[in-house]
PDB file of N, CA and C in Angstrom:
ATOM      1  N   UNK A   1      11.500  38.625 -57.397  1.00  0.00           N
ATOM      2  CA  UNK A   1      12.760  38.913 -58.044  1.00  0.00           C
ATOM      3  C   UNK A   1      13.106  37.756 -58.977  1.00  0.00           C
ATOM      4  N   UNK A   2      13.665  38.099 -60.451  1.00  0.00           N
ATOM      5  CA  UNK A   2      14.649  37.013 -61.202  1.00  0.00           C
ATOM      6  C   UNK A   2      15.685  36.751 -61.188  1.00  0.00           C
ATOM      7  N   UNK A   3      16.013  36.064 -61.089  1.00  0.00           N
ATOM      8  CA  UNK A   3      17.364  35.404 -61.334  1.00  0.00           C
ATOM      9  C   UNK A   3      17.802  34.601 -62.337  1.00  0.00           C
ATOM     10  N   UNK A   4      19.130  34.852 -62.784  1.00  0.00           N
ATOM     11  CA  UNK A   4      19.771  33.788 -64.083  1.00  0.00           C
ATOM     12  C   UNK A   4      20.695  33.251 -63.119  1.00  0.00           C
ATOM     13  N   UNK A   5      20.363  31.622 -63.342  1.00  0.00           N
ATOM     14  CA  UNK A   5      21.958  31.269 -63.054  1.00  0.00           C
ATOM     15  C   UNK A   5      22.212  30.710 -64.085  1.00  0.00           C
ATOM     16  N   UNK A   6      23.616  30.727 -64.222  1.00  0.00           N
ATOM     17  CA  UNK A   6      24.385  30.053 -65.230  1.00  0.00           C
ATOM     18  C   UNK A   6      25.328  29.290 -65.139  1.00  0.00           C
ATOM     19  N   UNK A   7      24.862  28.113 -65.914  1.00  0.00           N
ATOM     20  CA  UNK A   7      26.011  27.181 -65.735  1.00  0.00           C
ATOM     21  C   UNK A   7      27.455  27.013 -66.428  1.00  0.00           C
ATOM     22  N   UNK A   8      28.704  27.285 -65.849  1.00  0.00           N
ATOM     23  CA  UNK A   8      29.812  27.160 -66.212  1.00  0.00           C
ATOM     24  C   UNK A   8      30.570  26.444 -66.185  1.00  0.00           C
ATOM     25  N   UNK A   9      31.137  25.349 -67.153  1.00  0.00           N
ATOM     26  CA  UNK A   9      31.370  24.338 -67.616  1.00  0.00           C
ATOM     27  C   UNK A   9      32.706  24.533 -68.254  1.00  0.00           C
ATOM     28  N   UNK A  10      33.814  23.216 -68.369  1.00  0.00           N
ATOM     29  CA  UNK A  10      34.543  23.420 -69.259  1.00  0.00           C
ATOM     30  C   UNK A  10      34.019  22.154 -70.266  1.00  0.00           C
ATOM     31  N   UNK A  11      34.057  23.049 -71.412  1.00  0.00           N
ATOM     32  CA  UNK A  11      33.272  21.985 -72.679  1.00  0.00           C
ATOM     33  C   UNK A  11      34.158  20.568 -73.272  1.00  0.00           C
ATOM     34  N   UNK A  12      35.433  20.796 -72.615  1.00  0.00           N
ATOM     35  CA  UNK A  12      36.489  19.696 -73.350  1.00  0.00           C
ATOM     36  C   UNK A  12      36.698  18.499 -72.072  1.00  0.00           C
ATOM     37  N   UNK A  13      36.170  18.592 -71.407  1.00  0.00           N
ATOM     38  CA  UNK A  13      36.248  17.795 -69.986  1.00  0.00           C
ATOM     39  C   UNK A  13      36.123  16.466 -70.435  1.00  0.00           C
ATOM     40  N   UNK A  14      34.776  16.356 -71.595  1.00  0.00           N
ATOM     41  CA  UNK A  14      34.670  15.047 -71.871  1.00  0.00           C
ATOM     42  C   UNK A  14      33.327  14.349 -70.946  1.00  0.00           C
ATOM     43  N   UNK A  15      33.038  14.694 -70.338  1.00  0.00           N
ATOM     44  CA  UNK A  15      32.169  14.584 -68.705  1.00  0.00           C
ATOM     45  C   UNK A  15      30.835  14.546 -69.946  1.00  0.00           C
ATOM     46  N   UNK A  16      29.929  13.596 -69.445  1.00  0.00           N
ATOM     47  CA  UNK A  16      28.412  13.282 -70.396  1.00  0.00           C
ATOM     48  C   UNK A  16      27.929  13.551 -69.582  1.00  0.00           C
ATOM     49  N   UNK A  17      26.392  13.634 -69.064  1.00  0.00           N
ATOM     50  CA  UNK A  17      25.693  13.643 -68.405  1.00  0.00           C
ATOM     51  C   UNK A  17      25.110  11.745 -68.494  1.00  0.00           C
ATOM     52  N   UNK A  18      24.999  11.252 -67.065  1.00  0.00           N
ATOM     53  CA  UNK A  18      24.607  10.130 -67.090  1.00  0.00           C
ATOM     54  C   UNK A  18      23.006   9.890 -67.244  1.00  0.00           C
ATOM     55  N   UNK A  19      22.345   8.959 -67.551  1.00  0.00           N
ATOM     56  CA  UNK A  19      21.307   8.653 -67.402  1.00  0.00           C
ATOM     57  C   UNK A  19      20.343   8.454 -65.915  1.00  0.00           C
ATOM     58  N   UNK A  20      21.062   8.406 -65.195  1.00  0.00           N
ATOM     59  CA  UNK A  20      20.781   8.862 -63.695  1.00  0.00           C
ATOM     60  C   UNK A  20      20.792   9.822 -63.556  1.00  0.00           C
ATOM     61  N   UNK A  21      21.689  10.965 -63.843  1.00  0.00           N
ATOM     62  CA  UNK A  21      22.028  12.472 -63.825  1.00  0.00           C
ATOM     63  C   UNK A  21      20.733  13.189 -64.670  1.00  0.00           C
ATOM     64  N   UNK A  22      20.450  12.568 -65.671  1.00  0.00           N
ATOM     65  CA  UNK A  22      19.575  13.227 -66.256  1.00  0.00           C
ATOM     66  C   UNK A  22      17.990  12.595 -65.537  1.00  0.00           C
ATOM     67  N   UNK A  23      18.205  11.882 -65.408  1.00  0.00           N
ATOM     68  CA  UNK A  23      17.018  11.471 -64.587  1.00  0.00           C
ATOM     69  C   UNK A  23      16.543  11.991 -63.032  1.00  0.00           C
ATOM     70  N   UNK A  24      17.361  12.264 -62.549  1.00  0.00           N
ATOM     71  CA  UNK A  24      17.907  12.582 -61.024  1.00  0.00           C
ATOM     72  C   UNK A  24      17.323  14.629 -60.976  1.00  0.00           C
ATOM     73  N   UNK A  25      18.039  14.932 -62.727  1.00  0.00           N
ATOM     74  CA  UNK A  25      17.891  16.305 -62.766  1.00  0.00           C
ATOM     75  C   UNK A  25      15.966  16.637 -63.619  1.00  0.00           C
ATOM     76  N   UNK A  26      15.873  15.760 -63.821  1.00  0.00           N
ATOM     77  CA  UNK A  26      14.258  15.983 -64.487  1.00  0.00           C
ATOM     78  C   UNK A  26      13.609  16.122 -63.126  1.00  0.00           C
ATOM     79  N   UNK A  27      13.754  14.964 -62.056  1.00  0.00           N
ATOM     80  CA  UNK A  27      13.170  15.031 -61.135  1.00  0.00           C
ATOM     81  C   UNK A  27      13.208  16.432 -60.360  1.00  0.00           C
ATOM     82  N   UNK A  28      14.197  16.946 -59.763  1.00  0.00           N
ATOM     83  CA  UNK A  28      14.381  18.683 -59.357  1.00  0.00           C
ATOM     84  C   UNK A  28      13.818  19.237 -60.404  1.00  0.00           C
ATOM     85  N   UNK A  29      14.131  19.456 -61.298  1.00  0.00           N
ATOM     86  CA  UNK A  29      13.623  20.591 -62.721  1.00  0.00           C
ATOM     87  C   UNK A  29      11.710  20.291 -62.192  1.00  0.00           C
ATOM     88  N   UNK A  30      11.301  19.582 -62.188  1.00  0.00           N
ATOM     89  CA  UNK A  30       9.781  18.991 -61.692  1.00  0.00           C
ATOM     90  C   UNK A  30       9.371  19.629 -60.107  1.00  0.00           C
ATOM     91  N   UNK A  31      10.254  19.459 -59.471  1.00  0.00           N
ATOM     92  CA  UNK A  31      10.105  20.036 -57.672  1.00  0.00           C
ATOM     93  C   UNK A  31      10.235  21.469 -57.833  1.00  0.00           C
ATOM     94  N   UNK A  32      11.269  22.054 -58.906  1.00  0.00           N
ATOM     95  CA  UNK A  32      11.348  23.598 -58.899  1.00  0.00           C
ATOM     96  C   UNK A  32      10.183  23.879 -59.769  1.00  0.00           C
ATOM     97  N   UNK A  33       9.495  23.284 -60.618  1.00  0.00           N
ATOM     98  CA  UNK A  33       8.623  24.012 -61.399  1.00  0.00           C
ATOM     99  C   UNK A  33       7.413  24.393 -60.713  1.00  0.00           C
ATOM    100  N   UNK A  34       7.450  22.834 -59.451  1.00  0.00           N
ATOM    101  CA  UNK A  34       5.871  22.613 -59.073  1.00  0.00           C
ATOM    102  C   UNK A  34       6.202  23.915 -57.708  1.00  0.00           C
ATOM    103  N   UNK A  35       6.980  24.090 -57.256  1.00  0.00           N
ATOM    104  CA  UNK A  35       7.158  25.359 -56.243  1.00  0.00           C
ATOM    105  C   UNK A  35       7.254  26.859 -56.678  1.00  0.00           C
ATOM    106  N   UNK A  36       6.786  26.664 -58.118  1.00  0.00           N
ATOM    107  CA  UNK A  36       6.796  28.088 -58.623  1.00  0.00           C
ATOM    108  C   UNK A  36       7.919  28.872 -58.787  1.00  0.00           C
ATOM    109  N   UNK A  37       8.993  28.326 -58.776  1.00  0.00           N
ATOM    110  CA  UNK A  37      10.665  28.745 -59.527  1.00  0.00           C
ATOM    111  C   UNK A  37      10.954  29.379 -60.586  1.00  0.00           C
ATOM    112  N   UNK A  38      10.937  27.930 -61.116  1.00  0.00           N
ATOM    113  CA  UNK A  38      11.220  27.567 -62.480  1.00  0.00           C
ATOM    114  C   UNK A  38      11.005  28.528 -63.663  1.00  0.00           C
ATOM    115  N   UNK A  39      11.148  29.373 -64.120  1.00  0.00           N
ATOM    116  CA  UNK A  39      10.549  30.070 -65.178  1.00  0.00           C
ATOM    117  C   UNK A  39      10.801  29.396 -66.799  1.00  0.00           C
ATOM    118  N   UNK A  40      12.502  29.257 -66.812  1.00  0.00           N
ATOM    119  CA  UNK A  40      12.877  28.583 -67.853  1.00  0.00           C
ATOM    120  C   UNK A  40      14.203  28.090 -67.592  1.00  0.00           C
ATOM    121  N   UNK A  41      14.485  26.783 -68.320  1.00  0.00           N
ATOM    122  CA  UNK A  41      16.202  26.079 -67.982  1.00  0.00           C
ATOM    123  C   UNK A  41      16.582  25.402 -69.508  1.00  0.00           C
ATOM    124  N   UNK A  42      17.635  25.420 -69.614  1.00  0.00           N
ATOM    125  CA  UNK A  42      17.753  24.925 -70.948  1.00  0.00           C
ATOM    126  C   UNK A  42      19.765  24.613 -71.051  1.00  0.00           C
ATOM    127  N   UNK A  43      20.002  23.617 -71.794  1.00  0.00           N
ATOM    128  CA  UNK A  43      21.284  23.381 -72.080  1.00  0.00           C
ATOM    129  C   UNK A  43      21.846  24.303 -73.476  1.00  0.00           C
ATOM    130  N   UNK A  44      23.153  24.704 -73.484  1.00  0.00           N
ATOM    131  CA  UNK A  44      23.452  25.171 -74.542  1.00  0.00           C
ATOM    132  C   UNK A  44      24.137  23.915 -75.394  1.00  0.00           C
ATOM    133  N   UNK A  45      24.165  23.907 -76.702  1.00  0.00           N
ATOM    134  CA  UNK A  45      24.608  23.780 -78.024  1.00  0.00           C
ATOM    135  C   UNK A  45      26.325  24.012 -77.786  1.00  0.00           C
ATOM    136  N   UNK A  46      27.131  23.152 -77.893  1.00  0.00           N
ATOM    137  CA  UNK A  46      28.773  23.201 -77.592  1.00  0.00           C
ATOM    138  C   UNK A  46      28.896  24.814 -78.519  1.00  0.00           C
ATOM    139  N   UNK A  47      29.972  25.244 -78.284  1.00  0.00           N
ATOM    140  CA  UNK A  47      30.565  26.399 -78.903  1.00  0.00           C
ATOM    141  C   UNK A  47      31.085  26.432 -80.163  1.00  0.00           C
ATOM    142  N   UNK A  48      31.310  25.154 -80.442  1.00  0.00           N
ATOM    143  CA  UNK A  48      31.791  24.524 -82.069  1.00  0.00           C
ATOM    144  C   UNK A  48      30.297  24.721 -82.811  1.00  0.00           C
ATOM    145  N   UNK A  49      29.244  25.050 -82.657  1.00  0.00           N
ATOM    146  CA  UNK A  49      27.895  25.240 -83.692  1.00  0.00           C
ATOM    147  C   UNK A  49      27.409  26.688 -83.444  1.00  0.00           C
ATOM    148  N   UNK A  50      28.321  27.427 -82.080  1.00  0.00           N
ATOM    149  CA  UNK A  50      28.445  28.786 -82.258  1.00  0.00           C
ATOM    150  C   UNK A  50      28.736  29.576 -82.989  1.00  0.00           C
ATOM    151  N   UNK A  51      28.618  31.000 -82.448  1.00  0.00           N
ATOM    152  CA  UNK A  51      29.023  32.222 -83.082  1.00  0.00           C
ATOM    153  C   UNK A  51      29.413  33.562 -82.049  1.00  0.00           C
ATOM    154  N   UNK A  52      30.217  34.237 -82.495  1.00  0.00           N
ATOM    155  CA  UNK A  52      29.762  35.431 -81.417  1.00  0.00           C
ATOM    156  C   UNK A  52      30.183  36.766 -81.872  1.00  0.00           C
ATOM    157  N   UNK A  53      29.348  37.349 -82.467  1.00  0.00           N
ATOM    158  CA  UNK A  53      29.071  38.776 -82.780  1.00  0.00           C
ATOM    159  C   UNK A  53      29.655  39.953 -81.725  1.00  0.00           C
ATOM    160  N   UNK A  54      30.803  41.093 -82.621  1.00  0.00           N
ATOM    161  CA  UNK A  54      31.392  41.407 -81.346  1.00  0.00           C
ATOM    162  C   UNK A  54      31.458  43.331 -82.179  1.00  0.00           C
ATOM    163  N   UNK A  55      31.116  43.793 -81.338  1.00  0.00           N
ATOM    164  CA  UNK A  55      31.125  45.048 -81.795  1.00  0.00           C
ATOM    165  C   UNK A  55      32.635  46.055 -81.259  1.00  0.00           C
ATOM    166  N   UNK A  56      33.192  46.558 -82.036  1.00  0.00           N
ATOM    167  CA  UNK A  56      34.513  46.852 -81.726  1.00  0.00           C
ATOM    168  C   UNK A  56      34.745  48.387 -82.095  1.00  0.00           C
ATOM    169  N   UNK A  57      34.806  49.209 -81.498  1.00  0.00           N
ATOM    170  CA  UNK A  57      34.836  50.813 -82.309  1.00  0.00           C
ATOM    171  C   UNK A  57      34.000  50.599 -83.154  1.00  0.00           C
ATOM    172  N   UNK A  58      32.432  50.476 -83.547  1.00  0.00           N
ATOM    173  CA  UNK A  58      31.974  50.621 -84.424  1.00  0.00           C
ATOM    174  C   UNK A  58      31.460  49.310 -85.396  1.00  0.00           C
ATOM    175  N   UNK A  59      32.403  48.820 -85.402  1.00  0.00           N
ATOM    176  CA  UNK A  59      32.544  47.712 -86.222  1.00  0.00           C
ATOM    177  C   UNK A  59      31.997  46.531 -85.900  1.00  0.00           C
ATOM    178  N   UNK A  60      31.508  45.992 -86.582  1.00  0.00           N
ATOM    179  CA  UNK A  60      30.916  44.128 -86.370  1.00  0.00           C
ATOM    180  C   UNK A  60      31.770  43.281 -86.730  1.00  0.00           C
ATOM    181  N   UNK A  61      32.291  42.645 -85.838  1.00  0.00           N
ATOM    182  CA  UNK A  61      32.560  41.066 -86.863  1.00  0.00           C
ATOM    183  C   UNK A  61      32.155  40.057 -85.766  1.00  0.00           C
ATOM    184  N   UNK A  62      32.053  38.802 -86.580  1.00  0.00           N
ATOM    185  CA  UNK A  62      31.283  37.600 -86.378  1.00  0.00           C
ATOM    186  C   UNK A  62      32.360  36.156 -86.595  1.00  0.00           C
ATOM    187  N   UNK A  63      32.682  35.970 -85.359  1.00  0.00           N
ATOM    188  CA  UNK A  63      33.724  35.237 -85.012  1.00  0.00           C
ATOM    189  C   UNK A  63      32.995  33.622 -84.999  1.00  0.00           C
ATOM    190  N   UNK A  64      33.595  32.425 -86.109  1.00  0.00           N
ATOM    191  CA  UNK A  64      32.772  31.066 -85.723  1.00  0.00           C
ATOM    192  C   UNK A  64      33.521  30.296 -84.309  1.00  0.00           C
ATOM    193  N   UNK A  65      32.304  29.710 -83.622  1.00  0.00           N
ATOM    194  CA  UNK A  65      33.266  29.059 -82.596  1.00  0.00           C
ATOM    195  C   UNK A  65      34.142  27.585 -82.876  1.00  0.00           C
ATOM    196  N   UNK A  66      34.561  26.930 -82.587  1.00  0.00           N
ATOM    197  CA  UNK A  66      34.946  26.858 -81.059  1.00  0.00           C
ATOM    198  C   UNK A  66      35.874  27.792 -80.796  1.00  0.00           C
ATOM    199  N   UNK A  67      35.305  28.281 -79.396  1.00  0.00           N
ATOM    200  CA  UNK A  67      36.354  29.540 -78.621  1.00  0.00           C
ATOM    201  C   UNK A  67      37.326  28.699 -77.817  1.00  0.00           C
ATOM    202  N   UNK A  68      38.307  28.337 -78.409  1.00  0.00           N
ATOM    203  CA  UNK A  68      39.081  27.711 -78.062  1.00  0.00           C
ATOM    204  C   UNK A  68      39.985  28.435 -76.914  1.00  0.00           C
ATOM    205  N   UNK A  69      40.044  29.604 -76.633  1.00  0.00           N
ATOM    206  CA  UNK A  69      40.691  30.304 -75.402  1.00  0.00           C
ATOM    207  C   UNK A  69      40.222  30.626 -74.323  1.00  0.00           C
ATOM    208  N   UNK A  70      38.842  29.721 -74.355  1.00  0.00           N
ATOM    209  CA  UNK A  70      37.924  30.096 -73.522  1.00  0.00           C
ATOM    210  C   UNK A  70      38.230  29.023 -72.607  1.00  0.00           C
ATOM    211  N   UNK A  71      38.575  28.772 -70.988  1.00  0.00           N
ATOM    212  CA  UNK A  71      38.359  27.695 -70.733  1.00  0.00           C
ATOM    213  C   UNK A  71      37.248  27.235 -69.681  1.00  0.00           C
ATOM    214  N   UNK A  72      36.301  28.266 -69.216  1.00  0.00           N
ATOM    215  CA  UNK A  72      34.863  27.842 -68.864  1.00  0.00           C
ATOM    216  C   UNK A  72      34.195  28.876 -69.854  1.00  0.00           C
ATOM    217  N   UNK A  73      33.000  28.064 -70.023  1.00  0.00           N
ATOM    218  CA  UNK A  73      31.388  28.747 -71.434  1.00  0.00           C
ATOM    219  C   UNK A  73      30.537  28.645 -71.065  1.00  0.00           C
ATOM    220  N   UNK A  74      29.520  28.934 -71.352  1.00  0.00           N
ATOM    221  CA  UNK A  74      28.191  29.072 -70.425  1.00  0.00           C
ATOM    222  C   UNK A  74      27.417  27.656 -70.857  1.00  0.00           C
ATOM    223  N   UNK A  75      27.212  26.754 -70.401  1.00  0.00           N
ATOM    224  CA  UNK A  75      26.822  25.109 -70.981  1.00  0.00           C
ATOM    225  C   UNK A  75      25.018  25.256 -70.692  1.00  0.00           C
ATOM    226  N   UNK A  76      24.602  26.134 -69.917  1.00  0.00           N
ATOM    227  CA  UNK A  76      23.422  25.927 -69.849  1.00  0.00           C
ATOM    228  C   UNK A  76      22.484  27.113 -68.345  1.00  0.00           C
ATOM    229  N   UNK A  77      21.369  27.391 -68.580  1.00  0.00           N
ATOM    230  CA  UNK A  77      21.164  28.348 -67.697  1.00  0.00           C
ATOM    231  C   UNK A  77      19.812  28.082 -66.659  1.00  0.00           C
ATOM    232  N   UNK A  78      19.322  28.483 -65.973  1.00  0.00           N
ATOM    233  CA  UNK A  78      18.125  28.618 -65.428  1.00  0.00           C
ATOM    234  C   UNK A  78      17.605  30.021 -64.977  1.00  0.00           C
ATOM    235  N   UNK A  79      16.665  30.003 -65.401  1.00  0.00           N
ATOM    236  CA  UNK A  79      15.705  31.445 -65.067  1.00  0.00           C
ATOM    237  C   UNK A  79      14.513  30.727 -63.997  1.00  0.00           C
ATOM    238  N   UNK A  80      14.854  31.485 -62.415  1.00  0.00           N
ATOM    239  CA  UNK A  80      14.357  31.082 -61.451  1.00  0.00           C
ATOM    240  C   UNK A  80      13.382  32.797 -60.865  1.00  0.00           C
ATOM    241  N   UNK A  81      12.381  32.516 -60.382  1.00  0.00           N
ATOM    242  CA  UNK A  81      11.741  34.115 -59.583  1.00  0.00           C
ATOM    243  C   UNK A  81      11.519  33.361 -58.413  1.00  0.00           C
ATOM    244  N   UNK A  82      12.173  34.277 -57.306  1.00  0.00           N
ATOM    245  CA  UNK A  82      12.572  33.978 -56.049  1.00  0.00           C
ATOM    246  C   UNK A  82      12.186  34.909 -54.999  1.00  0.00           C
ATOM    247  N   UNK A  83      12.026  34.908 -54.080  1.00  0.00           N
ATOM    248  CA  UNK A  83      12.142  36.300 -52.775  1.00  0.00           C
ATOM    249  C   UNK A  83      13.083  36.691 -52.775  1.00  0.00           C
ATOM    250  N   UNK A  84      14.443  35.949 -52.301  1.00  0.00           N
ATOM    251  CA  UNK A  84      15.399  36.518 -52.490  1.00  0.00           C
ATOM    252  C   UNK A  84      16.986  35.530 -53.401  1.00  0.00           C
ATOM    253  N   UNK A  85      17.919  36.441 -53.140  1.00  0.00           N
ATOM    254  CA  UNK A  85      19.088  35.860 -53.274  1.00  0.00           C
ATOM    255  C   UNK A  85      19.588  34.871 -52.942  1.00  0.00           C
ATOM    256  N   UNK A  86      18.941  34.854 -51.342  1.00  0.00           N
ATOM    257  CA  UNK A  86      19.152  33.270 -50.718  1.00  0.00           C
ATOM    258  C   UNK A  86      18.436  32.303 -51.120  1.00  0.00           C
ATOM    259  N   UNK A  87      17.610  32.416 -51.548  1.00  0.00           N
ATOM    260  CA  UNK A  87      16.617  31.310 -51.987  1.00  0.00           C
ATOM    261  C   UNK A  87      17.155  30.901 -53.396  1.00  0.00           C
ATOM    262  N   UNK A  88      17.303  31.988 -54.123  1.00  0.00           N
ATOM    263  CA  UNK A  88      18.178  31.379 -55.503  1.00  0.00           C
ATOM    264  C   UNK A  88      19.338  30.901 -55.359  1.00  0.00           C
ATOM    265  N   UNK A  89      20.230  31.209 -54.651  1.00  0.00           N
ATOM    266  CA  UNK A  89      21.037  30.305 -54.328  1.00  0.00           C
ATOM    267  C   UNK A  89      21.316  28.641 -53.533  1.00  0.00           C
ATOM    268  N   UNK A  90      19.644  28.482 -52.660  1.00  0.00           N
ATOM    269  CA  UNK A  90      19.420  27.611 -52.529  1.00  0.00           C
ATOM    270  C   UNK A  90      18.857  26.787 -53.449  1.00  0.00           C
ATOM    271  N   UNK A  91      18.236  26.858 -54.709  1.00  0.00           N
ATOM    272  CA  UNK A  91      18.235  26.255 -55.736  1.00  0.00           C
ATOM    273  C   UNK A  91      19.220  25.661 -56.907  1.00  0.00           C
ATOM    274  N   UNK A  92      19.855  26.699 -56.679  1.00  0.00           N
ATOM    275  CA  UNK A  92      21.740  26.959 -57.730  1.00  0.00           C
ATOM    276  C   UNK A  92      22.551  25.259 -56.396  1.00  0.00           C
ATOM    277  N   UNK A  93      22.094  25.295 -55.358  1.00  0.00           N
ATOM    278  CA  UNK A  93      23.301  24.545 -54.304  1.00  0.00           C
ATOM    279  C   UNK A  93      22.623  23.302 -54.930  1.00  0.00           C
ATOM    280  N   UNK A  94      20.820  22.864 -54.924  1.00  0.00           N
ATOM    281  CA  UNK A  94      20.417  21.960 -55.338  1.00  0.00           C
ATOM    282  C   UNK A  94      20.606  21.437 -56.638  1.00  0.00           C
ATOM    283  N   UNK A  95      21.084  22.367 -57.778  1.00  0.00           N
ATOM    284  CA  UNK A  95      21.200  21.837 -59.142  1.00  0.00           C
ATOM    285  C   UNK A  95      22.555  21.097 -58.834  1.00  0.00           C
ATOM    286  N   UNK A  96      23.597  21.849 -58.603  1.00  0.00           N
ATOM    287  CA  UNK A  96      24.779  21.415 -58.065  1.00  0.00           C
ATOM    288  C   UNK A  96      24.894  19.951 -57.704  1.00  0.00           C
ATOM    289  N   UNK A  97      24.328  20.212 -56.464  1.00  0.00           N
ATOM    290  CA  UNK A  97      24.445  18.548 -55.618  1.00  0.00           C
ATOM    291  C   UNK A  97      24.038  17.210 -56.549  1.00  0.00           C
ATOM    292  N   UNK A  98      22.945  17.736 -57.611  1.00  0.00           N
ATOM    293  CA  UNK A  98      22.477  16.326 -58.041  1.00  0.00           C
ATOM    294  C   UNK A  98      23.655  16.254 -59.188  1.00  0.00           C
ATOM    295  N   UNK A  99      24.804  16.670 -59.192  1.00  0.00           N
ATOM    296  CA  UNK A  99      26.011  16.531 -60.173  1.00  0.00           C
ATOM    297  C   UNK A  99      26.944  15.226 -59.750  1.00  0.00           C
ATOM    298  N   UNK A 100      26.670  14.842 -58.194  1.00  0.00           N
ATOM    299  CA  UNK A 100      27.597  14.104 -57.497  1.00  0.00           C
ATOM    300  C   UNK A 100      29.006  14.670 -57.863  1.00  0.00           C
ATOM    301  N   UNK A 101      30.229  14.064 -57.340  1.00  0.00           N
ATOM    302  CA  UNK A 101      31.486  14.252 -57.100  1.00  0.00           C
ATOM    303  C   UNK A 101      32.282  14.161 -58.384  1.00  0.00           C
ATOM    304  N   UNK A 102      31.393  14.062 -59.399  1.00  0.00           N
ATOM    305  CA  UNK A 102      32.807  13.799 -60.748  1.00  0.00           C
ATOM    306  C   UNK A 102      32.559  14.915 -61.629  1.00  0.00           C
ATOM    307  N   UNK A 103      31.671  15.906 -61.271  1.00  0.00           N
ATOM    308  CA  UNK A 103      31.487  17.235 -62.093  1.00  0.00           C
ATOM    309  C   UNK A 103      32.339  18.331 -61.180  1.00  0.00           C
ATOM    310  N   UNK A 104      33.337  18.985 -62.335  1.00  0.00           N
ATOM    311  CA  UNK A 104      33.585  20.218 -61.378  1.00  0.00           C
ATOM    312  C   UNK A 104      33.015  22.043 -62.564  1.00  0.00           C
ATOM    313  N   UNK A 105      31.563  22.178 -61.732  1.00  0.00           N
ATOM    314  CA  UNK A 105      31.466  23.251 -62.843  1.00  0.00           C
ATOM    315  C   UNK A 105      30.839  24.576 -61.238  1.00  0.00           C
ATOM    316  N   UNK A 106      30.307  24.984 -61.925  1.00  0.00           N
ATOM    317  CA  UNK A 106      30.442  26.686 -61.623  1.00  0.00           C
ATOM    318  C   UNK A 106      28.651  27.240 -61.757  1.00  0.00           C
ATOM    319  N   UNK A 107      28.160  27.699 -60.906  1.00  0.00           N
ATOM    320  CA  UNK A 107      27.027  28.045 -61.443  1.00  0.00           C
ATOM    321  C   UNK A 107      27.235  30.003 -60.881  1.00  0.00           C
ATOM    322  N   UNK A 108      26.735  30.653 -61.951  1.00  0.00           N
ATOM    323  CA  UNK A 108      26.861  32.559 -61.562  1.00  0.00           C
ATOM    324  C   UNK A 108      25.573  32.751 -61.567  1.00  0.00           C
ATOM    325  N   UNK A 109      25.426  32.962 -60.213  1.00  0.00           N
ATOM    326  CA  UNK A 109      23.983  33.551 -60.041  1.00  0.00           C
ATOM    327  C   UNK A 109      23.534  35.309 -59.686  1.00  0.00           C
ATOM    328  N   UNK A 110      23.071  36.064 -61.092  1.00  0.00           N
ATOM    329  CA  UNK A 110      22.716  37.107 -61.223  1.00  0.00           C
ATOM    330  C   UNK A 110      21.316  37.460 -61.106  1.00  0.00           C
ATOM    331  N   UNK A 111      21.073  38.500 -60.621  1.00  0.00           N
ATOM    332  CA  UNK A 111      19.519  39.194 -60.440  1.00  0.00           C
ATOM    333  C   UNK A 111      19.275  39.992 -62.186  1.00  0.00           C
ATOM    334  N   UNK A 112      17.969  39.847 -62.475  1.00  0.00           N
ATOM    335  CA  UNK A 112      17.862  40.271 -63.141  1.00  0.00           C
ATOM    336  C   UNK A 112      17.059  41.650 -63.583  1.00  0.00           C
ATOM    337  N   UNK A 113      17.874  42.730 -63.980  1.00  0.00           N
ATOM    338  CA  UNK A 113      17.524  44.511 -63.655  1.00  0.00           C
ATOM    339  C   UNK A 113      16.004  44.245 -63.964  1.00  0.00           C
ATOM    340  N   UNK A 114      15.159  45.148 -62.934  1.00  0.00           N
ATOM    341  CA  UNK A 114      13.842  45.302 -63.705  1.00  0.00           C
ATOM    342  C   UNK A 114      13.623  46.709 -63.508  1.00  0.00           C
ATOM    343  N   UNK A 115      12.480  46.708 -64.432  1.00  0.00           N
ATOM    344  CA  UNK A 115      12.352  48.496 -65.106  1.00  0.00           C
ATOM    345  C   UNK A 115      10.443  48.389 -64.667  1.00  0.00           C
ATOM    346  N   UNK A 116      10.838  49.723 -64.294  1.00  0.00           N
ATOM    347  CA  UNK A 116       9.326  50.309 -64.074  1.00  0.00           C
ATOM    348  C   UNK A 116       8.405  49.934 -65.450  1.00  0.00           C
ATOM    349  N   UNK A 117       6.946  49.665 -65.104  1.00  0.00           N
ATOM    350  CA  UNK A 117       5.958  49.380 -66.313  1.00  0.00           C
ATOM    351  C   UNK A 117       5.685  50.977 -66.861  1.00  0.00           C
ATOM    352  N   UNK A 118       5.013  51.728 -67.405  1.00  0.00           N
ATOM    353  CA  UNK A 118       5.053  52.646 -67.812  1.00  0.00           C
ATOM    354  C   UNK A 118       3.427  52.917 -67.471  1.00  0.00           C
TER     355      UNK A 118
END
């Protein structure tokens, strides 16, 4: 099974990622890859170099960000294949923890639909 989790962040927090943090998180990103997890993880681009395309009755329009009414955004995701739910969520608890106590974010962990091969 796949899973997305996603990380939910508020982008104005101000909060960097430390050089320990990023170091701390290469190391897991490395333990989930080598256990066959990992599929793909990646940070997003702030919402100020966004866009978001919105279809409305028909219609397109293309809104620039910053979504300023937004107050959590999706900051970054992981694509994990798991047995189950519990297990992705035991990965989602591990990204978490290596945040220590001065991050307060959110991770949504969804399965991802799969379709018969043909």
């Amino acid at each position: 099974m796949r899973f997305l989790s996603m990380v939910r962040i508020n982008e104005n927090s101000g909060l960097q990622p430390s050089e320990r943090l990023m170091s701390d998180m290469g190391k897991l990103i490395e333990e989930v890859t080598k256990a066959g997890v990992m599929l793909d993880t990646a940070g997003l681009r702030p919402t100020s170099e966004g866009v978001r395309v919105r279809l409305s009755h028909g219609k397109i329009s293309v809104i620039d960000g910053p979504f300023t009414e937004t107050k959590e955004v999706i900051g970054g995701y992981a694509l994990m294949e798991t047995k189950s739910m519990e297990e992705a969520i035991y990965w989602t608890e591990r990204f978490l923890k290596v945040h220590g106590d001065e991050w307060d974010i959110t991770c949504e962990v969804r399965q991802l639909e799969t379709h018969p091969e043909p």
